[in-house]
Protein backbone atom coordinates (compact mmCIF):
# COMPACT_ATOMS: atom_id res chain seq x y z
CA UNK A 1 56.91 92.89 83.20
CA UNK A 2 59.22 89.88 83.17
CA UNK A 3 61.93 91.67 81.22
CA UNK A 4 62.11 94.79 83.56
CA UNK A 5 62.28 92.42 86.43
CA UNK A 6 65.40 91.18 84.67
CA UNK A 7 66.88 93.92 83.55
CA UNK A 8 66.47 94.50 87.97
CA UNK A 9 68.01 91.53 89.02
CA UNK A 10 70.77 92.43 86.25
CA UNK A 11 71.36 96.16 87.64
CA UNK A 12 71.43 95.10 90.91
CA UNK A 13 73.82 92.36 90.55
CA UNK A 14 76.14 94.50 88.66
CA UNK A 15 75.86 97.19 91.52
CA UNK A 16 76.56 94.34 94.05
CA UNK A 17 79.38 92.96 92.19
CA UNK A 18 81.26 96.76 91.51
CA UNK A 19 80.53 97.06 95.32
CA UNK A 20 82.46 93.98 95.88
CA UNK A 21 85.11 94.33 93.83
CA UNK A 22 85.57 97.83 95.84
CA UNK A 23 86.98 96.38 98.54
CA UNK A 24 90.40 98.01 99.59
CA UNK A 25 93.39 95.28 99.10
CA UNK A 26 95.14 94.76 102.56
CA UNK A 27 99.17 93.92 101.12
CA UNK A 28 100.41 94.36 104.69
CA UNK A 29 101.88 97.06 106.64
CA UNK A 30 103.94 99.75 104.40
CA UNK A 31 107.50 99.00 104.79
CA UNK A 32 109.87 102.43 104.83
CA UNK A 33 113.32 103.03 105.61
CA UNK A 34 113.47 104.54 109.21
CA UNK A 35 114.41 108.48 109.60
CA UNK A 36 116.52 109.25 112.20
CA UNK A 37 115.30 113.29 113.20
CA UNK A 38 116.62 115.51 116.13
CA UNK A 39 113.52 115.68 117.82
CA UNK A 40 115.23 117.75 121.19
CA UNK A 41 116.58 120.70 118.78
CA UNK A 42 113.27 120.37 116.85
CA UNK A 43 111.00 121.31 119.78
CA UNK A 44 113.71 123.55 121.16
CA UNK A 45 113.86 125.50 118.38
CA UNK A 46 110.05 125.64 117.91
CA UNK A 47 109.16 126.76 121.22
CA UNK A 48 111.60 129.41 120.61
CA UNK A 49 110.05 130.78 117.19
CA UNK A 50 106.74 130.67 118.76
CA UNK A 51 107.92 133.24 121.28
CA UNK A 52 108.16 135.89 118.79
CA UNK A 53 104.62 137.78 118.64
CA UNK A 54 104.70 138.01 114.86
CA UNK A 55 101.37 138.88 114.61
CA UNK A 56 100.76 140.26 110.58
CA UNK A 57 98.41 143.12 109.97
CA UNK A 58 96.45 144.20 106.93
CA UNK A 59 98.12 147.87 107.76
CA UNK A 60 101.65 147.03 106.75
CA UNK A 61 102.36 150.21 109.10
CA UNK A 62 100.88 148.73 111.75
CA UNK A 63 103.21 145.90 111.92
CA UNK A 64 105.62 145.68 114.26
CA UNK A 65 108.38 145.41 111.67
CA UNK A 66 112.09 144.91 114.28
CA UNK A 67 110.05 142.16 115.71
CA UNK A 68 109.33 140.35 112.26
CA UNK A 69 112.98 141.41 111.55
CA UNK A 70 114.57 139.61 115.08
CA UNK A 71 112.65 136.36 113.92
CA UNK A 72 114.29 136.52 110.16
CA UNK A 73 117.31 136.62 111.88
CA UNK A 74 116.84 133.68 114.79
CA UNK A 75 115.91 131.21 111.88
CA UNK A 76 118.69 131.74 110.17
CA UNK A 77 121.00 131.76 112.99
CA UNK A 78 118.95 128.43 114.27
CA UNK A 79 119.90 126.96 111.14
CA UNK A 80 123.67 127.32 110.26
CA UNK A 81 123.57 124.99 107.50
CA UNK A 82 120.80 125.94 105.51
CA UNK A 83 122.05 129.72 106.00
CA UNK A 84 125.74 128.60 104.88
CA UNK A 85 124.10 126.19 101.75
CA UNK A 86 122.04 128.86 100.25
CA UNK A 87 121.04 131.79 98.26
CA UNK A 88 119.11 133.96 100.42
CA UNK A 89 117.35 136.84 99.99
CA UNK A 90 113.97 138.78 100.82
CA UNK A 91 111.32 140.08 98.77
CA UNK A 92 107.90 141.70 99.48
CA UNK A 93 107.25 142.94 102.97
CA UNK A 94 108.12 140.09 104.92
CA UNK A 95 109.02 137.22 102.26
CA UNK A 96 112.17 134.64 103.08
CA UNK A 97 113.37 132.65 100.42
CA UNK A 98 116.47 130.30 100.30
CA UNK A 99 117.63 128.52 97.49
CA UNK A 100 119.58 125.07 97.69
CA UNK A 101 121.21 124.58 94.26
CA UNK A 102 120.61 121.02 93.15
CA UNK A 103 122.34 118.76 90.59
CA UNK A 104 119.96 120.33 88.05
CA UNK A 105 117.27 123.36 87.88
CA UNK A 106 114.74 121.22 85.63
CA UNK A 107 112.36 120.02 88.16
CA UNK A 108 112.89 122.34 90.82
CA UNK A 109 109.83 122.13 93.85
CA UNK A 110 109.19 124.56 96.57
CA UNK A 111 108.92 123.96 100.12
CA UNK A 112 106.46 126.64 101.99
CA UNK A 113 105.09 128.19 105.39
CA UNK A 114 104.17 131.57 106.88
CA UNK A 115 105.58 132.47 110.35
CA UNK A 116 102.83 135.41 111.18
CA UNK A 117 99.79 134.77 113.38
CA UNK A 118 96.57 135.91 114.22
CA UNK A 119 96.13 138.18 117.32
CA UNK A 120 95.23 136.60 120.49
CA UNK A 121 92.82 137.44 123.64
CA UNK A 122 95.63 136.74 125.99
CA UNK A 123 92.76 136.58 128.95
CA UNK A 124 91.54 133.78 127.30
CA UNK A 125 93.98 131.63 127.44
CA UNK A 126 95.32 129.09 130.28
CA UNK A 127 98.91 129.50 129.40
CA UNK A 128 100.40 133.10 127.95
CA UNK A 129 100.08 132.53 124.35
CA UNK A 130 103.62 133.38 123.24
CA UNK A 131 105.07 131.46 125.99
CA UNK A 132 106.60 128.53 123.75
CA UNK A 133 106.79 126.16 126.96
CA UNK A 134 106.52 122.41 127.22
CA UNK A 135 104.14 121.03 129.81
CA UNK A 136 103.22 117.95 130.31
CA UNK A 137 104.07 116.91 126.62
CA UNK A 138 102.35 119.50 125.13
CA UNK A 139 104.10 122.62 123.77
CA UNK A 140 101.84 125.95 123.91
CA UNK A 141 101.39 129.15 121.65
CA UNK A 142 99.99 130.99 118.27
CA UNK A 143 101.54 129.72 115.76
CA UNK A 144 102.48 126.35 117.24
CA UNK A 145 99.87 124.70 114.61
CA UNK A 146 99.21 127.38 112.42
CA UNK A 147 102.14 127.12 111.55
CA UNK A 148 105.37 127.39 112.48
CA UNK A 149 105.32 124.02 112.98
CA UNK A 150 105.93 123.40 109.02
CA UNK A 151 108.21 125.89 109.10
CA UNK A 152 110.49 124.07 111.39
CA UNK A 153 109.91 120.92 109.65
CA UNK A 154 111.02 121.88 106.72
CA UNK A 155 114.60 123.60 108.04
CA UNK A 156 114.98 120.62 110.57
CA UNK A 157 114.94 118.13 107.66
CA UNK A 158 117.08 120.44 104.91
CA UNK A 159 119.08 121.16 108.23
CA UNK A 160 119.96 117.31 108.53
CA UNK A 161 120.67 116.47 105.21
CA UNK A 162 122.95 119.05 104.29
CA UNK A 163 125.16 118.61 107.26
CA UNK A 164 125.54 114.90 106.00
CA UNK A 165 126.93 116.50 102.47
CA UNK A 166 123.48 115.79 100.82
CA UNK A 167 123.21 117.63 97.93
CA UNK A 168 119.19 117.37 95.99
CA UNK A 169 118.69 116.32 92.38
CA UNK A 170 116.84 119.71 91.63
CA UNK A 171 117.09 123.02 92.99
CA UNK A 172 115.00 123.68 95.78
CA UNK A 173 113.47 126.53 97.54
CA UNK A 174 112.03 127.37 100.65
CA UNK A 175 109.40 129.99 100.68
CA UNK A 176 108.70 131.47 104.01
CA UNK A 177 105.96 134.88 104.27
CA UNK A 178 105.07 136.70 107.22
CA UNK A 179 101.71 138.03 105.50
CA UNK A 180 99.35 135.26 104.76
CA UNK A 181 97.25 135.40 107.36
CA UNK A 182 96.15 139.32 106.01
CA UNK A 183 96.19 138.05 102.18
CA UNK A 184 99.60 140.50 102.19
CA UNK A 185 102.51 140.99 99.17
CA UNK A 186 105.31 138.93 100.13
CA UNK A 187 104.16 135.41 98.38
CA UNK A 188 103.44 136.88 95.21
CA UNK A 189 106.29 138.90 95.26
CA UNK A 190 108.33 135.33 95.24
CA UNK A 191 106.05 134.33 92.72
CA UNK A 192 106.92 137.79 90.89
CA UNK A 193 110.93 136.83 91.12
CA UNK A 194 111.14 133.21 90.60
CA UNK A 195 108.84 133.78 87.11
CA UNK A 196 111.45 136.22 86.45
CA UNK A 197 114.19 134.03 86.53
CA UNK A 198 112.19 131.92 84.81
CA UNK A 199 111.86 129.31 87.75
CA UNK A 200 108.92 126.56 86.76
CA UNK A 201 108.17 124.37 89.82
CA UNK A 202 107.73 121.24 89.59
CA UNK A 203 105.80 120.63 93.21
CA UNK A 204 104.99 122.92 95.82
CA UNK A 205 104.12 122.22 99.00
CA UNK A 206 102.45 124.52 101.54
CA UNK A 207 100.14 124.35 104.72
CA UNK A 208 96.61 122.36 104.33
CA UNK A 209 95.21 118.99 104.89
CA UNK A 210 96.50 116.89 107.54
CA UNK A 211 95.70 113.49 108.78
CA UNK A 212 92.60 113.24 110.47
CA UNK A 213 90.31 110.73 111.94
CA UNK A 214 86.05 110.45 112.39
CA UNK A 215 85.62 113.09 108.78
CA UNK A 216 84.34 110.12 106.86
CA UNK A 217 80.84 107.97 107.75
CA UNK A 218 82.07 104.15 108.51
CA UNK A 219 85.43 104.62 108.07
CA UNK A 220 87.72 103.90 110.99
CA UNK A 221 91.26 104.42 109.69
CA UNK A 222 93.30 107.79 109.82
CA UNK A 223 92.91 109.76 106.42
CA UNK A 224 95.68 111.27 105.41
CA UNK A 225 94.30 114.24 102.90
CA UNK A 226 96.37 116.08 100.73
CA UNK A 227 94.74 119.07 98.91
CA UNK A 228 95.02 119.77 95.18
CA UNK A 229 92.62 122.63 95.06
CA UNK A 230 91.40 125.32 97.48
CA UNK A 231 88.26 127.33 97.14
CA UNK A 232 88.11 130.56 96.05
CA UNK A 233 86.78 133.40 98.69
CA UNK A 234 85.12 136.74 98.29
CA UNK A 235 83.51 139.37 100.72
CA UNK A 236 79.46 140.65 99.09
CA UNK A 237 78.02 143.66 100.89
CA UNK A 238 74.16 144.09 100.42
CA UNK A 239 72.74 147.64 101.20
CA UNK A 240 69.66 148.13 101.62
CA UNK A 241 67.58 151.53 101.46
CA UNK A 242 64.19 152.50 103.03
CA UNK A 243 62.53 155.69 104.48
CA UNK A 244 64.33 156.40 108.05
CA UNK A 245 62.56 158.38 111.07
CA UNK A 246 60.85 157.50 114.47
CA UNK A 247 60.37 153.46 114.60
CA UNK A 248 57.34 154.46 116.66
CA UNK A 249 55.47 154.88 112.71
CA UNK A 250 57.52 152.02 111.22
CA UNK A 251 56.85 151.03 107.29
CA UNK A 252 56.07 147.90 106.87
CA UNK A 253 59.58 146.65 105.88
CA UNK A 254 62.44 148.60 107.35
CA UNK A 255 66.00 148.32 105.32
CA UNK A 256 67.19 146.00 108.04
CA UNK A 257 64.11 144.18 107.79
CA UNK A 258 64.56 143.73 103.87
CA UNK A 259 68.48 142.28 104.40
CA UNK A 260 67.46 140.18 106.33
CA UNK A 261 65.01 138.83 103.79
CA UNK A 262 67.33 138.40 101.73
CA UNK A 263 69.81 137.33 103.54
CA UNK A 264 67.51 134.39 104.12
CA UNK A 265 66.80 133.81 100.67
CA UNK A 266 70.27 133.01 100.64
CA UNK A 267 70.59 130.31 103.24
CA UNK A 268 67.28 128.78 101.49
CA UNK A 269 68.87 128.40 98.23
CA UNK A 270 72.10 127.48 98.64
CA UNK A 271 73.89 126.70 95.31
CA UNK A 272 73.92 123.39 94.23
CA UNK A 273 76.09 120.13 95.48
CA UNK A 274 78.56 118.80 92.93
CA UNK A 275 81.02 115.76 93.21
CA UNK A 276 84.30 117.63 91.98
CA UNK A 277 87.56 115.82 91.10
CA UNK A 278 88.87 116.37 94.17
CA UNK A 279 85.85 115.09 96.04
CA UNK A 280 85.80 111.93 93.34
CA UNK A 281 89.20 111.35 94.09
CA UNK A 282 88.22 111.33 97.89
CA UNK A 283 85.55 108.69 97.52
CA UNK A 284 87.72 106.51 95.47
CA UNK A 285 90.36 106.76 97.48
CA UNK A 286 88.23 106.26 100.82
CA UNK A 287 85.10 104.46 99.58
CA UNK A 288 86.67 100.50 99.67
CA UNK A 289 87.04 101.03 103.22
CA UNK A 290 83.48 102.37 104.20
CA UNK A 291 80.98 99.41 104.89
CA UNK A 292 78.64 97.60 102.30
CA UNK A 293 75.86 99.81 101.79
CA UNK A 294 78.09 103.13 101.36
CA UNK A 295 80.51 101.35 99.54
CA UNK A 296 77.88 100.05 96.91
CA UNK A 297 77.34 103.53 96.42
CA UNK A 298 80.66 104.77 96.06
CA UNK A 299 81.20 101.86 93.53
CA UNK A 300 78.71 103.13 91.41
CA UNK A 301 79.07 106.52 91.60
CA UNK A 302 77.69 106.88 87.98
CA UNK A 303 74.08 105.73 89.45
CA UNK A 304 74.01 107.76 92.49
CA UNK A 305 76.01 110.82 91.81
CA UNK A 306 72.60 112.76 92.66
CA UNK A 307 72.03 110.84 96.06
CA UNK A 308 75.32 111.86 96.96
CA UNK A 309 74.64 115.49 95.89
CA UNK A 310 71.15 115.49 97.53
CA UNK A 311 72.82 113.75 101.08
CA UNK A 312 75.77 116.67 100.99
CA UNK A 313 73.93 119.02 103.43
CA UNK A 314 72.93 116.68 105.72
CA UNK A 315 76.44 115.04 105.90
CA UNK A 316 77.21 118.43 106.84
CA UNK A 317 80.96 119.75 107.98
CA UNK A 318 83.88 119.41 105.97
CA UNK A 319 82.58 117.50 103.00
CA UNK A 320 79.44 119.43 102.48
CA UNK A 321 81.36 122.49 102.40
CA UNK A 322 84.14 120.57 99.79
CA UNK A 323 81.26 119.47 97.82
CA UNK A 324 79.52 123.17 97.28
CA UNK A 325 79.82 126.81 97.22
CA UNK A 326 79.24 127.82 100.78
CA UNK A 327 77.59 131.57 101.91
CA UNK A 328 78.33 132.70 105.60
CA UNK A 329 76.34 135.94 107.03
CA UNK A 330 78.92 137.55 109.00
CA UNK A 331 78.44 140.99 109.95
CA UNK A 332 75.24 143.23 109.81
CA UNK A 333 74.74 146.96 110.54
CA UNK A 334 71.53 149.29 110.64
CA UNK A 335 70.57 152.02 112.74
CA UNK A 336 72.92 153.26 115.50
CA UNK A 337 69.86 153.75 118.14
CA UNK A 338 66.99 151.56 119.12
CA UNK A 339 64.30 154.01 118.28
CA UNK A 340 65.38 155.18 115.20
CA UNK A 341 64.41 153.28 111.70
CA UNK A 342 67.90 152.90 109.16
CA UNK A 343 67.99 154.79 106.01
CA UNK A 344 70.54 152.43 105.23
CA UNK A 345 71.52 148.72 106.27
CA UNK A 346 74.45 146.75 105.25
CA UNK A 347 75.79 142.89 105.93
CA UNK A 348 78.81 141.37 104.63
CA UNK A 349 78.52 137.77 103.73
CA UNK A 350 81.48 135.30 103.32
CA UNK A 351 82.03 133.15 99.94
CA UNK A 352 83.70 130.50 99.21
CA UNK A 353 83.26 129.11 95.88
CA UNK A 354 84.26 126.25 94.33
CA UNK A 355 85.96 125.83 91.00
CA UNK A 356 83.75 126.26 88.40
CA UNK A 357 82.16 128.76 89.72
CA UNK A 358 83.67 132.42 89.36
CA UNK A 359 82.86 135.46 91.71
CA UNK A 360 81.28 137.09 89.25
CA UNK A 361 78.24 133.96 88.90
CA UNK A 362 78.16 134.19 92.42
CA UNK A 363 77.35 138.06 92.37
CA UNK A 364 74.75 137.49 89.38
CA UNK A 365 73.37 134.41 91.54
CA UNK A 366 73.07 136.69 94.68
CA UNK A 367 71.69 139.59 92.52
CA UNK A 368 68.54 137.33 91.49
CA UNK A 369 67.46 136.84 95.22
CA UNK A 370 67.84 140.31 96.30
CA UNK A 371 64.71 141.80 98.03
CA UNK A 372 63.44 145.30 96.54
CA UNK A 373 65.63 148.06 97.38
CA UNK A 374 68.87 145.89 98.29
CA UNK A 375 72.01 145.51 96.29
CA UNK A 376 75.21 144.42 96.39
CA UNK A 377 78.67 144.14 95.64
CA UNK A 378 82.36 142.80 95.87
CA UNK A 379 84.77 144.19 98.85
CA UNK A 380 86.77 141.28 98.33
CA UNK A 381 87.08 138.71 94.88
CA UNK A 382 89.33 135.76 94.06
CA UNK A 383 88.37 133.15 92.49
CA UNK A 384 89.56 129.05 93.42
CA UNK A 385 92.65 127.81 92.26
CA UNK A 386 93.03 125.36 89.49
CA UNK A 387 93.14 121.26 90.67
CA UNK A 388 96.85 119.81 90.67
CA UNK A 389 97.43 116.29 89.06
CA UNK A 390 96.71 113.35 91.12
CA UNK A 391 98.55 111.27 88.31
CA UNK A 392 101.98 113.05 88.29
CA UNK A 393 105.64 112.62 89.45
CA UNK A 394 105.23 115.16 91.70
CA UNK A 395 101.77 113.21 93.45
CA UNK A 396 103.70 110.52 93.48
CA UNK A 397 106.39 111.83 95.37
CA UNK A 398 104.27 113.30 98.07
CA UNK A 399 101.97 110.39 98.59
CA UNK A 400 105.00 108.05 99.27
CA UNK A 401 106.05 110.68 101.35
CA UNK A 402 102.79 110.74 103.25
CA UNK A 403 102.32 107.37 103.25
CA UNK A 404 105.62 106.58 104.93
CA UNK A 405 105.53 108.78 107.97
CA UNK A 406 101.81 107.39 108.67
CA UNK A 407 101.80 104.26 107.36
CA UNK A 408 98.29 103.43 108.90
CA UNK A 409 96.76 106.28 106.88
CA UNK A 410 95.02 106.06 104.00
CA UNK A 411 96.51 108.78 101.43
CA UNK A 412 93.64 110.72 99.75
CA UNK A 413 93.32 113.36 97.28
CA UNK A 414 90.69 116.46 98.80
CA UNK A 415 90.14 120.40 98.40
CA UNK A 416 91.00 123.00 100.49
CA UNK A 417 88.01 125.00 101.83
CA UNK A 418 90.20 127.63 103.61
CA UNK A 419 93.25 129.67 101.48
CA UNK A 420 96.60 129.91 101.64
CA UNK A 421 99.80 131.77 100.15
CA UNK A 422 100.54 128.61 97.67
CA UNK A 423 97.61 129.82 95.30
CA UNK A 424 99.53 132.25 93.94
CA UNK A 425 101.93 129.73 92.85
CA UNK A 426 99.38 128.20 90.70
CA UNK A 427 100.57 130.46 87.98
CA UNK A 428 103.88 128.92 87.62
CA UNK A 429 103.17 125.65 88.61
CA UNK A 430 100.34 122.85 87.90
CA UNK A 431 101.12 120.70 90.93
CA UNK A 432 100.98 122.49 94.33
CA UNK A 433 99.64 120.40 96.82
CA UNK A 434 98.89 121.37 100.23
CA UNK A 435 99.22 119.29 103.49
CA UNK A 436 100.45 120.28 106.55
CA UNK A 437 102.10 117.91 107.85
CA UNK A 438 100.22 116.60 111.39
CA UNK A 439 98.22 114.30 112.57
CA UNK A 440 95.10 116.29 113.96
CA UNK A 441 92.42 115.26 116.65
CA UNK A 442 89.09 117.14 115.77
CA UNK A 443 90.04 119.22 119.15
CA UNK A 444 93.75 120.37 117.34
CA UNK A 445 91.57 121.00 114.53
CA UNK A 446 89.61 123.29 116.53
CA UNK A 447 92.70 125.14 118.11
CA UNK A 448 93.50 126.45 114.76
CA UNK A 449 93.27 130.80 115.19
CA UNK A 450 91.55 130.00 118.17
CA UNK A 451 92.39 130.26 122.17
CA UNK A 452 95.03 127.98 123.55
CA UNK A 453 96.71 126.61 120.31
CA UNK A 454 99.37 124.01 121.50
CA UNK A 455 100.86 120.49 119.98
CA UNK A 456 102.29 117.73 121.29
CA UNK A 457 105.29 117.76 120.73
CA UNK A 458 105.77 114.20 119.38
CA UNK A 459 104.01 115.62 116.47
CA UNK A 460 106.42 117.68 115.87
CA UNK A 461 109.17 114.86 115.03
CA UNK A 462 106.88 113.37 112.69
CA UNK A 463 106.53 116.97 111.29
CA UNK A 464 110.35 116.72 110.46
CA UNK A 465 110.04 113.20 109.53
CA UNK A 466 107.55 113.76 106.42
CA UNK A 467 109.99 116.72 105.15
CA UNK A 468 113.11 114.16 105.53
CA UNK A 469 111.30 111.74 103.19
CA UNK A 470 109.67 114.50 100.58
CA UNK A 471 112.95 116.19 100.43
CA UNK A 472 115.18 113.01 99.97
CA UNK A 473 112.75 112.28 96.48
CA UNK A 474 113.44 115.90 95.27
């Protein structure tokens, strides 16, 4: 008895002491040279990109092509310098890329966005939504966030520089798609040309994290998040089959009644919580500055790994979705009249797996809690992108940059749960990293494909003021 009380007092004082030494190290305030950026022409030139209703859809035909065209044309003309500086052509449906030759093509990085946006309800909204105006500090419409804002960023800082004869150490090339909100061609058809000019980025950069405030239990700093991962996604229809006719002589489970079954099965077992490396490199990162109790568990991560796991759901939000593969009931269809039983019912359910789990476990997974009579199947499958380095050049190069612009922020590795065009440039490159480069409120957050998107606009400068520093390193 006296030795496992011992071996107690020894655990917990080695618990206690990792805790301890977890503390973050306060060395000051970050010191960075100042950026000078054109903040009038950068919101002027914004509000007039957002006024172009490029709205992308999954029928390329459908598009309204001249007006996806005009905009091609405005950026360039909006940006004389990067026009004159560059090779330029377009590729895929809707695809911009421009190429600024550098002192050398071995570490060459690209710089992304998309400039389509998701329809609107234009009765929704308390300002017309491709109005581009200013009021009261605030500039208003789709795309303003999501995200022609990085789009602008990046051309106002390449825009700067090479008017002052700046000239980068490696190639670089900005990657600009009008698809990615409808999962269209045009990304991997750069992806498709630069492989066969056998282009191997070094970094790439594309919409993502941001920095955000009040995502992390005790901690009351700004975290800057920077994703090296994003989660795959796929679409599972379940069918279900029963006897139809008159629901006045019902059986005793209709199809509909036998989805939902299992779609509830579903939402009871919910796969399993894991602490990736993109999670682990969140609590490192973030753990020193959470108070005593969390941070003794973030210490010793080796002890309560499981706690963590078991906590995930309740935790909820962001981090329980980064920490598992999520399911989402979406849609559901069954008879087409109130008094008539379904032969047939069907529901679509959203995926969104992690990285070591493929589509095809999930499928097997959902297969096993299938009620009698209901199956199902892929309408859409891709699985998540591999994990960048957190220990490379190119990390480096975006933390600094990060960490300059918000110099309050702490600068944290995390993983994606939505998509975006860069994954397809995870076949010629290891380290694409995805940040969009904002300061968010949990309100932005929310005006993300939703009604009355709008920034303030001095998040715009800073916007430019990130891509001034990344770009100078390049």
């Amino acid at each position: 008895m006296i030795i496992i009380l011992l071996l107690l007092v020894v655990l917990v004082a080695v618990l206690v002491f990792r805790a301890n030494s977890f503390k973050a190290v306060d060395n000051g305030p970050r010191q960075a040279r100042p950026v000078q950026v054109n903040g009038e022409r950068a919101r002027k030139n914004l509000s007039t990109l957002v006024k172009y209703e490029t709205v992308s859809s999954a029928d390329f035909d459908k598009t309204d092509k001249e007006v996806f065209a005009a905009y091609r044309r405005k950026l360039k003309e909006l940006y004389p310098q990067v026009t004159a500086h560059s090779e330029y052509r377009e590729l895929g449906n809707t695809a911009m890329l421009f190429k600024i030759k550098g002192k050398s093509d071995a570490q060459p990085s690209v710089l992304m966005s998309h400039y389509d946006v998701v329809p609107v309800e234009e009765d929704r909204w308390e300002n017309p939504p491709f109005c581009g105006e200013i009021i009261d500090g605030v500039l208003w419409g789709r795309g303003a966030l999501d995200t022609k804002i990085t789009m602008v960023g990046i051309m106002e800082a390449m825009e700067d520089l090479l008017a002052t004869g700046f000239v980068p150490e490696n190639d670089i090339y900005l990657s600009f798609s009008g698809d990615e909100e409808v999962a269209g061609i045009s990304a991997p058809a750069v992806v498709d040309w630069l492989e066969s000019q056998g282009v191997k980025p070094a970094l790439v950069i594309d919409e993502g994290g941001a920095v955000v405030d009040g995502v992390f239990p005790g901690v009351d700093k700004p975290i800057a998040v920077i994703g090296i991962g994003e989660k795959g996604m796929c679409e599972v229809e379940f069918t279900a089959t029963s006897q139809g006719g008159h629901s006045s002589t019902p059986p005793k489970h209709t199809s509909l009644g036998k989805l939902a079954q299992t779609i509830v099965n579903l939402e009871n077992k919910p796969f399993k919580a894991q602490v990736t490396p993109p999670v682990a490199g969140l609590f490192n990162k973030v753990g020193p500055y959470t108070p005593f109790v969390l941070r003794l568990v973030f210490a010793n991560m080796w002890l309560f790994k499981g706690l963590i796991c078991k906590l995930a759901s309740k935790l909820g939000g962001e981090i329980n979705a980064m920490m598992r593969t999520t399911t989402a009931a979406t849609m559901a269809q069954g008879s087409k009249q109130g008094n008539v039983l379904p032969n047939v019912s069907t529901a679509r359910v959203n995926v969104r797996l992690l990285n070591n789990v493929s589509a095809d476990q999930a499928l097997e997974y959902f297969r096993g809690l299938c009620e009698k009579d209901v199956t199902c199947q892929f309408t859409v499958k891709q699985d998540a992108s591999p994990y960048a380095s957190t220990d490379s050049l190119a990390w480096q190069k975006v933390e600094k940059a990060v960490g300059d612009t918000w110099r309050d922020a702490i600068v944290s590795p995390y993983l994606m749960i939505a998509g975006s065009d860069s994954r397809h440039f995870s076949r010629i490159c290891r380290d694409v990293y995805k940040f969009s480069a904002m300061a968010l409120s949990k309100e932005e957050r929310g005006l993300i494909h939703n009604d009355n998107e709008r920034i303030p606009v001095e998040k715009i400068d800073q916007c430019v003021e990130f891509f001034h520093r990344l770009i100078n390193q390049l």
